[in-house]
PDB file of N, CA and C in Angstrom:
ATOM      1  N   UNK A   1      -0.624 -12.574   1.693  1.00  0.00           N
ATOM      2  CA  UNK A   1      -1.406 -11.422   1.292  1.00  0.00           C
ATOM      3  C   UNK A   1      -2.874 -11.862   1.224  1.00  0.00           C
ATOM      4  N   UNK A   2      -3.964 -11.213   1.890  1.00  0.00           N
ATOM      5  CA  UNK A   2      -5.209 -11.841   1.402  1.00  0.00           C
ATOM      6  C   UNK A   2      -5.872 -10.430   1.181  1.00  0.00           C
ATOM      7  N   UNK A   3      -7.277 -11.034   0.601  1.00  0.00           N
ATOM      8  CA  UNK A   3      -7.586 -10.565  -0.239  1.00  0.00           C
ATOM      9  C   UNK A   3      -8.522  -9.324   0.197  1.00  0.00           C
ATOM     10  N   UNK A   4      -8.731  -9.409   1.753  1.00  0.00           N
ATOM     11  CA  UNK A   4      -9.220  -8.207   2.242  1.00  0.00           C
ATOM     12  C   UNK A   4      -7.754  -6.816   1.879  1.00  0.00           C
ATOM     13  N   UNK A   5      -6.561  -7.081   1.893  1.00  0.00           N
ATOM     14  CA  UNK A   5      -5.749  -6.197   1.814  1.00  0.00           C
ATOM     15  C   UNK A   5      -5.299  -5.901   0.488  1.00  0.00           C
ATOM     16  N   UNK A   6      -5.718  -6.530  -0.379  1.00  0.00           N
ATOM     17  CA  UNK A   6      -5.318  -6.468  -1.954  1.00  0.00           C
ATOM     18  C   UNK A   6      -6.567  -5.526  -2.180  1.00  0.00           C
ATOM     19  N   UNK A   7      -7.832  -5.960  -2.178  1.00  0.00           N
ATOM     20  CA  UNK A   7      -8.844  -4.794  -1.931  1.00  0.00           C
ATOM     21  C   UNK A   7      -8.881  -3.296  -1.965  1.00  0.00           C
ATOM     22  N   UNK A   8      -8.171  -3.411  -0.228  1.00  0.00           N
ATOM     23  CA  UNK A   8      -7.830  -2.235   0.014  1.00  0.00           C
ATOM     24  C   UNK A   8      -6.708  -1.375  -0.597  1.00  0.00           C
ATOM     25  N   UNK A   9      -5.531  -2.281  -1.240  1.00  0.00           N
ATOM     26  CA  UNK A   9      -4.668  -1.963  -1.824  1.00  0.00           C
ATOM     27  C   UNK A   9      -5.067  -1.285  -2.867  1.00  0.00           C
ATOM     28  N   UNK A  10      -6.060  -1.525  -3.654  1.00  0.00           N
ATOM     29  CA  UNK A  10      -6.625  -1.226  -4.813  1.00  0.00           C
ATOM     30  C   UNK A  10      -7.725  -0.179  -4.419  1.00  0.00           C
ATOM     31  N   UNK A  11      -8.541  -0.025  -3.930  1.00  0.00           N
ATOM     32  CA  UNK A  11      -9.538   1.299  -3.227  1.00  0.00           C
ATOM     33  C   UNK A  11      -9.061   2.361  -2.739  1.00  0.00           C
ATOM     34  N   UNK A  12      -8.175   2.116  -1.425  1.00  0.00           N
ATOM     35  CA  UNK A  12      -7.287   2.910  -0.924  1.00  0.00           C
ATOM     36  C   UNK A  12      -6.656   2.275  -0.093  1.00  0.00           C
ATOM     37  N   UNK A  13      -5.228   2.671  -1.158  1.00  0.00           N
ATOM     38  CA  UNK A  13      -3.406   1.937  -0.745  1.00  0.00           C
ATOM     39  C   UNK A  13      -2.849   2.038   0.632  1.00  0.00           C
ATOM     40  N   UNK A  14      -3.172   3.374   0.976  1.00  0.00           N
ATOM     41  CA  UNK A  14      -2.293   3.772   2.629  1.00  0.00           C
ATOM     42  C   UNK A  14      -3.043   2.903   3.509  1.00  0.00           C
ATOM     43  N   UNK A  15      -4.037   2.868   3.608  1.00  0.00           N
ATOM     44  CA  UNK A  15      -5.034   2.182   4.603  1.00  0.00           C
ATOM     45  C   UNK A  15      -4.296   0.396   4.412  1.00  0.00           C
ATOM     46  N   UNK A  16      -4.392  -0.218   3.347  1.00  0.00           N
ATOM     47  CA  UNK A  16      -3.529  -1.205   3.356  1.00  0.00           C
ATOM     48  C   UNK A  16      -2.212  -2.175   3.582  1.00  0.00           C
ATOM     49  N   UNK A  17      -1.559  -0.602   4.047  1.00  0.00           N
ATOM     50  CA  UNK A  17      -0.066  -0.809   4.371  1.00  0.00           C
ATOM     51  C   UNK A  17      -0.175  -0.794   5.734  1.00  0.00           C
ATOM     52  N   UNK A  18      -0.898  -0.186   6.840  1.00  0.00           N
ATOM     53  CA  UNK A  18      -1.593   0.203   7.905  1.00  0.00           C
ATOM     54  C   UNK A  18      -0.405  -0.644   8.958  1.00  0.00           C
ATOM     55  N   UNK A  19      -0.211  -2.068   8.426  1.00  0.00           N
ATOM     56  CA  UNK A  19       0.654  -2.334  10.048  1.00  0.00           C
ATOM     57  C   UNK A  19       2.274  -3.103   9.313  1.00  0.00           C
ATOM     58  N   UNK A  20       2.412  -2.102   8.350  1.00  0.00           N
ATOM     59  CA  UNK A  20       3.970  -2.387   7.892  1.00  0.00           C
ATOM     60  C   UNK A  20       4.786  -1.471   8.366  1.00  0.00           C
ATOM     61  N   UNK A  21       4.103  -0.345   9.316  1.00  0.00           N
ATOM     62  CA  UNK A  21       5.234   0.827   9.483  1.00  0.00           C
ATOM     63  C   UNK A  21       4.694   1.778   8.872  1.00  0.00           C
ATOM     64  N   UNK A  22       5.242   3.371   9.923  1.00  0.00           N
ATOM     65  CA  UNK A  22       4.588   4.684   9.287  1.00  0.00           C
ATOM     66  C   UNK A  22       5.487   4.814   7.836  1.00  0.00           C
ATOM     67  N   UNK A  23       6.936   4.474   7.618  1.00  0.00           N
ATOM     68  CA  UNK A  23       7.413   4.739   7.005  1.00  0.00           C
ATOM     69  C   UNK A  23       6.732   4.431   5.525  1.00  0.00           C
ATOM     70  N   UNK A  24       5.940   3.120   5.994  1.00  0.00           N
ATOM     71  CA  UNK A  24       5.375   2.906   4.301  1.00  0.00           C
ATOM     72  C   UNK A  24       4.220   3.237   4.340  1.00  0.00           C
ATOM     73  N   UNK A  25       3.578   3.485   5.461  1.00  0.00           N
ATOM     74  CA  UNK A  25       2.156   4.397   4.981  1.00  0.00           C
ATOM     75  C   UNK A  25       2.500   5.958   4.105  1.00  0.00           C
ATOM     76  N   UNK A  26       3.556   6.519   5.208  1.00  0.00           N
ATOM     77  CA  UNK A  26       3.997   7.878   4.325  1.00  0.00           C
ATOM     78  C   UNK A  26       4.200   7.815   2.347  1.00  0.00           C
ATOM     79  N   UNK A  27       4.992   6.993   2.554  1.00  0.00           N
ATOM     80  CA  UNK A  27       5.397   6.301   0.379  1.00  0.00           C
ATOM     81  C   UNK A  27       4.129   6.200   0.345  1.00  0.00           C
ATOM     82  N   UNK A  28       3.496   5.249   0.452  1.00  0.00           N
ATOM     83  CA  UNK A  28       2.193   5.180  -0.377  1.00  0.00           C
ATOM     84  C   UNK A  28       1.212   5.831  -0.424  1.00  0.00           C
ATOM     85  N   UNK A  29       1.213   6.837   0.940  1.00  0.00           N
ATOM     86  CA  UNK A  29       0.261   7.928   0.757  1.00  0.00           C
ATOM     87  C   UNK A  29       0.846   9.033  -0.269  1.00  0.00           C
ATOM     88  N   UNK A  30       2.020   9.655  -0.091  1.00  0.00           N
ATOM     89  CA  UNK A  30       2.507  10.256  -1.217  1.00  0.00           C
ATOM     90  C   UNK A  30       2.771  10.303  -2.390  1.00  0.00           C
ATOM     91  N   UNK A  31       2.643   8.913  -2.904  1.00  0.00           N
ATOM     92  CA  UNK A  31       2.959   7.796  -4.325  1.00  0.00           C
ATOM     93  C   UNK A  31       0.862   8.431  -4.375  1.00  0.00           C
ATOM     94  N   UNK A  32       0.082   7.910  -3.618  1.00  0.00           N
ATOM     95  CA  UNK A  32      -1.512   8.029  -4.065  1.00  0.00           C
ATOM     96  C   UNK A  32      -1.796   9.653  -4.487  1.00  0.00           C
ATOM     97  N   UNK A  33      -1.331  10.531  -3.422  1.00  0.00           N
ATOM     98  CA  UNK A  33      -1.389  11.748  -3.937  1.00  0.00           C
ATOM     99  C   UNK A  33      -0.731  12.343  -5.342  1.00  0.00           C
ATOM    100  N   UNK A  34       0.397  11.402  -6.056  1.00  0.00           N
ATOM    101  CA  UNK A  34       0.784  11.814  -7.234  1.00  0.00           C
ATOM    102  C   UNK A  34       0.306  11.087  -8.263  1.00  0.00           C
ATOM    103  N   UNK A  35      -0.592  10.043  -7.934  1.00  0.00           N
ATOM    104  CA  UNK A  35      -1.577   9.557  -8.967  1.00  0.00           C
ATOM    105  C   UNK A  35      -2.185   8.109  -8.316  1.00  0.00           C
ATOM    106  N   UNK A  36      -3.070   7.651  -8.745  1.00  0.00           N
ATOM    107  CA  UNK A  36      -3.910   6.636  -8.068  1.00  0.00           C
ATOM    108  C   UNK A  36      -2.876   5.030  -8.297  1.00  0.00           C
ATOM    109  N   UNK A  37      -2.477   5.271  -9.806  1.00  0.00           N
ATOM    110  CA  UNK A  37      -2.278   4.194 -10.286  1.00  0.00           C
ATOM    111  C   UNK A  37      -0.587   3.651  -9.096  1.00  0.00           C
ATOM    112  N   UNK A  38       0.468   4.744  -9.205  1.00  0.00           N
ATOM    113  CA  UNK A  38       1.704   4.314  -8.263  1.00  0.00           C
ATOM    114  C   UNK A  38       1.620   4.011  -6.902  1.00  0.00           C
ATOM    115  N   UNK A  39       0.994   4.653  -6.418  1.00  0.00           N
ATOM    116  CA  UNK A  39       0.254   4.054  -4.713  1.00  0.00           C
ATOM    117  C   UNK A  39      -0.342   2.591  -5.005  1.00  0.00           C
ATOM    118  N   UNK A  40      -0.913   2.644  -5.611  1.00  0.00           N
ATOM    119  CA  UNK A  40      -1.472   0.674  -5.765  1.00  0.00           C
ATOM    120  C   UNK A  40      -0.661   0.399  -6.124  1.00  0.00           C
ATOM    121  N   UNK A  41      -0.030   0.148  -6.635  1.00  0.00           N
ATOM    122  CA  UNK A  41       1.460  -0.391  -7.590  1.00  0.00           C
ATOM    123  C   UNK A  41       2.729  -1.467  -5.864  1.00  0.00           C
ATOM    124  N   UNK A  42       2.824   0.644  -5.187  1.00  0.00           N
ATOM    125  CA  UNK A  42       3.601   0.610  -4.026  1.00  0.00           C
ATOM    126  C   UNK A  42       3.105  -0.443  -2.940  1.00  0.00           C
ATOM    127  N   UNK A  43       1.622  -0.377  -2.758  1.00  0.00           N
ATOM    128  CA  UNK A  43       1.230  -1.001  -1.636  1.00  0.00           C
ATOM    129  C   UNK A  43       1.138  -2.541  -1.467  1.00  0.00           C
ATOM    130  N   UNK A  44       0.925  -2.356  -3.133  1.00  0.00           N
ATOM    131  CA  UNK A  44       1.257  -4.462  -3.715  1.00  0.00           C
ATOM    132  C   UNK A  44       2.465  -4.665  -3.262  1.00  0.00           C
ATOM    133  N   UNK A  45       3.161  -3.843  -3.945  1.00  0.00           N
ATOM    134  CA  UNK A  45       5.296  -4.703  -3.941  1.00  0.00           C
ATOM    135  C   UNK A  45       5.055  -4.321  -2.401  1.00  0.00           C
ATOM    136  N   UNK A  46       4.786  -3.456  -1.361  1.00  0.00           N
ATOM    137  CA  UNK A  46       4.818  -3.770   0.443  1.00  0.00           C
ATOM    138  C   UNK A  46       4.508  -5.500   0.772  1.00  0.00           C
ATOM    139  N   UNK A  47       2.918  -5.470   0.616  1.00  0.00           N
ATOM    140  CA  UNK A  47       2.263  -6.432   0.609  1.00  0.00           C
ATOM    141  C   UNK A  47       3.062  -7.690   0.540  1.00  0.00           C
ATOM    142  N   UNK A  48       3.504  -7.435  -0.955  1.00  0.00           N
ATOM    143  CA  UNK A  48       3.815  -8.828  -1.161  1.00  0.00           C
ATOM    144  C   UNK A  48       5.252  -9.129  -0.946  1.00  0.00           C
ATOM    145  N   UNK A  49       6.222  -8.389  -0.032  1.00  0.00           N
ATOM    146  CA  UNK A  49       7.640  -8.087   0.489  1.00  0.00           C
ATOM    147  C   UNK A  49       7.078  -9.180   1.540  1.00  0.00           C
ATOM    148  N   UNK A  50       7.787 -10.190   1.809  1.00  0.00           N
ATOM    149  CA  UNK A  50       7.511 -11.128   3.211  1.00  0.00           C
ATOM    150  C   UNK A  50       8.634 -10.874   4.372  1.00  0.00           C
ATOM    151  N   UNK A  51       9.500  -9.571   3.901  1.00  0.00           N
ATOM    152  CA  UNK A  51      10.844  -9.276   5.206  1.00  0.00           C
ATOM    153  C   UNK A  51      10.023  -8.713   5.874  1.00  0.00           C
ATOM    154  N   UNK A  52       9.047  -7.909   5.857  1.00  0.00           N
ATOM    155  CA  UNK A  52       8.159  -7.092   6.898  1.00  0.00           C
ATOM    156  C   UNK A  52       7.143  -7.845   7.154  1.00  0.00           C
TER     157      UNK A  52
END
């Protein structure tokens, strides 16, 4: 994980997930639209998942 994407994880989440798959841009864009704090939350535990 570096720290340009933890960043972004934290500014804006979807943009951070960007080459894990639409499937997890969709979650974390929808997790950001129901509040700021669960989209960052989502895009960390992606991030920091090493199966993808």
């Amino acid at each position: 994980m570096s720290l340009l994407r933890v960043l972004l994880a934290i500014f804006f989440p979807p943009l951070s997930v960007i080459g894990k798959g639409c499937g997890s841009i969709v979650i974390v864009f929808l997790l950001t639209l129901c509040g700021w704090v669960p989209g960052v939350i989502a895009a960390l535990v992606i991030l920091n998942n090493p199966d993808r």
